[in-house]
C-alpha atoms as a PDB file:
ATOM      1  CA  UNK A   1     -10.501 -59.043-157.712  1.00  0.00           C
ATOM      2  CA  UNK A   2      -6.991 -59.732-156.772  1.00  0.00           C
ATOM      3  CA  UNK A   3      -7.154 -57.024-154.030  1.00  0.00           C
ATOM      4  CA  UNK A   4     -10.551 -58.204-152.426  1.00  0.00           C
ATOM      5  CA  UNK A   5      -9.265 -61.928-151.924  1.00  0.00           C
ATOM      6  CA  UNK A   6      -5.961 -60.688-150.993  1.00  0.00           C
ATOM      7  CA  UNK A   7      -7.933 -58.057-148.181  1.00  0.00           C
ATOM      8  CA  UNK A   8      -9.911 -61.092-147.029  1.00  0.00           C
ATOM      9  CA  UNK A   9      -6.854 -63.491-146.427  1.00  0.00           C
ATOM     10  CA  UNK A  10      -5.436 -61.181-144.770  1.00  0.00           C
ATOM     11  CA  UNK A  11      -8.308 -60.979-142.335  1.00  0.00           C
ATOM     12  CA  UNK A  12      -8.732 -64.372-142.246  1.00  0.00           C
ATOM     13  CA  UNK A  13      -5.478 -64.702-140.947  1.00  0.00           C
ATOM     14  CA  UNK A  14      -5.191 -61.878-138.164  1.00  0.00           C
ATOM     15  CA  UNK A  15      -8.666 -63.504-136.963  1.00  0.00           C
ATOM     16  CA  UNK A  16      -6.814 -66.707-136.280  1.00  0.00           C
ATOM     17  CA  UNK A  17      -4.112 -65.375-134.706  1.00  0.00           C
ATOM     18  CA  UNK A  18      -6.100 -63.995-132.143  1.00  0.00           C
ATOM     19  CA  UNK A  19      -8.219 -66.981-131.681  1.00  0.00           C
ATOM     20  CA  UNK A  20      -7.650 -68.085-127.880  1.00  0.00           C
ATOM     21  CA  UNK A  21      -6.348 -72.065-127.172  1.00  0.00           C
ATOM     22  CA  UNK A  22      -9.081 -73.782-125.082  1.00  0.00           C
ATOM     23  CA  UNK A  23      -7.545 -75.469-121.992  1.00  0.00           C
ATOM     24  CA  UNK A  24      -8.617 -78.062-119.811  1.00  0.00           C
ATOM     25  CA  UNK A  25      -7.949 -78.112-116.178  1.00  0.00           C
ATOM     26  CA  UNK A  26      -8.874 -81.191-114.133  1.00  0.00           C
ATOM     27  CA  UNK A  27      -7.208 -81.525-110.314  1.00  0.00           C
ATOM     28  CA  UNK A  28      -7.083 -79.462-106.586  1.00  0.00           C
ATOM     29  CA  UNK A  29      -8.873 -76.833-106.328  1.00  0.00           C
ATOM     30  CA  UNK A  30     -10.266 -75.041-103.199  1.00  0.00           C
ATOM     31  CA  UNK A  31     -10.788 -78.285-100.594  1.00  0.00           C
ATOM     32  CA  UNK A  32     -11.789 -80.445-103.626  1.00  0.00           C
ATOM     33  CA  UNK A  33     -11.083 -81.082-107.183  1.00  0.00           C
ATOM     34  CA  UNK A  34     -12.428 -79.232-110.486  1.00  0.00           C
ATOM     35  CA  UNK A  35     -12.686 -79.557-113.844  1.00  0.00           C
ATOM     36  CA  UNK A  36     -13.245 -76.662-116.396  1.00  0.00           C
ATOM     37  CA  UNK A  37     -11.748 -74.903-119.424  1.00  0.00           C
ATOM     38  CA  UNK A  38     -10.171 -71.905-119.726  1.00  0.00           C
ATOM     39  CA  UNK A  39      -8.067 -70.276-122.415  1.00  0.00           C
ATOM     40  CA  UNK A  40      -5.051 -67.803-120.801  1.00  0.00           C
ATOM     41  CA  UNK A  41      -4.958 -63.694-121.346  1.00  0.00           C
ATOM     42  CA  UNK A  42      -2.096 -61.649-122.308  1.00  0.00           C
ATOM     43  CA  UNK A  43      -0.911 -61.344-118.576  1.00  0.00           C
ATOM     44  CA  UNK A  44      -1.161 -65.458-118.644  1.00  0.00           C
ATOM     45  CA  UNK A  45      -4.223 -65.350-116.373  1.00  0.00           C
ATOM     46  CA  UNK A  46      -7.012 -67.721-116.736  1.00  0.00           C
ATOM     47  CA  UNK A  47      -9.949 -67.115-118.240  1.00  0.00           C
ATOM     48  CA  UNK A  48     -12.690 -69.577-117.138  1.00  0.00           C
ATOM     49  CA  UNK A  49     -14.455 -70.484-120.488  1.00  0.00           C
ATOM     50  CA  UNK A  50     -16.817 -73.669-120.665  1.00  0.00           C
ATOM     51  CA  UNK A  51     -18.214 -76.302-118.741  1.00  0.00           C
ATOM     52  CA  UNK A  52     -17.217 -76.074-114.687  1.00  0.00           C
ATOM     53  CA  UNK A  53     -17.858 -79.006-112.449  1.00  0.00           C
ATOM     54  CA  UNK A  54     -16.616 -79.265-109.031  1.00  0.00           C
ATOM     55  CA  UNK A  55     -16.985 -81.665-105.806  1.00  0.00           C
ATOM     56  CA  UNK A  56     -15.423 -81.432-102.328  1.00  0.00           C
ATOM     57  CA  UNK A  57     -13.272 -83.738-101.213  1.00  0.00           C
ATOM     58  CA  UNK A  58     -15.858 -85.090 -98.865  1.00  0.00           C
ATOM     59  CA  UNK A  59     -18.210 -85.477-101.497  1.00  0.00           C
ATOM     60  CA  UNK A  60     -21.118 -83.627 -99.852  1.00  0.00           C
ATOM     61  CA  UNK A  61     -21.099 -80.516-102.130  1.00  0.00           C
ATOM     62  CA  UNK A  62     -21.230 -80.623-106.046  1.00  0.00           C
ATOM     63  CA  UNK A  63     -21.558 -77.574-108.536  1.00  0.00           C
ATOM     64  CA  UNK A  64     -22.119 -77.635-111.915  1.00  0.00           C
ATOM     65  CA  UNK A  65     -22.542 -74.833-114.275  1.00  0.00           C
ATOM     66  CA  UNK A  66     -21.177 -72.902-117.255  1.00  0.00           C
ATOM     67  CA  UNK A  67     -18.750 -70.165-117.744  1.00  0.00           C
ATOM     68  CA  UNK A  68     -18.561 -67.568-120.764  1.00  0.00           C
ATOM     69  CA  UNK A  69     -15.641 -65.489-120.728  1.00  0.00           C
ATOM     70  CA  UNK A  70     -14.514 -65.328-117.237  1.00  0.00           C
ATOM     71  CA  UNK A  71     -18.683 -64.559-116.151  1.00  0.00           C
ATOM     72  CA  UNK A  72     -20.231 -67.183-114.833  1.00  0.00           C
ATOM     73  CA  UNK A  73     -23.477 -67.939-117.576  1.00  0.00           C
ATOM     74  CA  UNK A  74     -26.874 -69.468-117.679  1.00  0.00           C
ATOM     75  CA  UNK A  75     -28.116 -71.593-114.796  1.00  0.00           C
ATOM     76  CA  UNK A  76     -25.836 -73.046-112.210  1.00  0.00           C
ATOM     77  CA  UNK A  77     -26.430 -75.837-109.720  1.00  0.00           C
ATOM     78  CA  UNK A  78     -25.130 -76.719-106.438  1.00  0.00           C
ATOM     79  CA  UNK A  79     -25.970 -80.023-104.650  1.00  0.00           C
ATOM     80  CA  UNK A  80     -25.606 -80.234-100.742  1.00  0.00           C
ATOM     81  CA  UNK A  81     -25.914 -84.213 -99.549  1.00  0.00           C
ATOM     82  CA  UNK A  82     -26.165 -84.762 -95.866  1.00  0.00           C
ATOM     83  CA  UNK A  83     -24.620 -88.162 -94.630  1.00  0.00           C
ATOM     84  CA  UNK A  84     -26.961 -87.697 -91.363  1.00  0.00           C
END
């Protein structure tokens, strides 16, 4: 019994300790600003995981959609507006 609880601490705690920190990035990016979430990799790159919303600076192009993992996921949507 002793063994078995001591086995699944033990994997308890190496799960946690490669459980990734969720981020959140809201500023510039690309002509407009962005917000998303991302957690970082072992090189320190960004991994885009979670809601991504962006709109350029001019306001006349909007996206919207999810990411899972660094791969863009489920349905995304991008809004042009003409100020014609």
């Amino acid at each position: 019994m002793k063994y078995n609880l001591l086995t699944f601490a033990f994997c308890l705690f190496a799960n946690l300790l490669q459980a990734q920190t969720i981020k959140t990035y809201s500023g510039p990016y690309e002509n407009g600003k962005a917000t998303y979430q991302y957690y970082e990799d072992n090189n320190g790159e960004r991994i885009y995981n979670g809601p991504f919303t962006y709109k350029s600076i001019d306001g006349t192009i909007r996206i919207t959609g999810t990411y899972k993992n660094g791969k863009r996921n489920g349905s995304w949507l991008c809004t042009l507006i003409n100020y014609y």
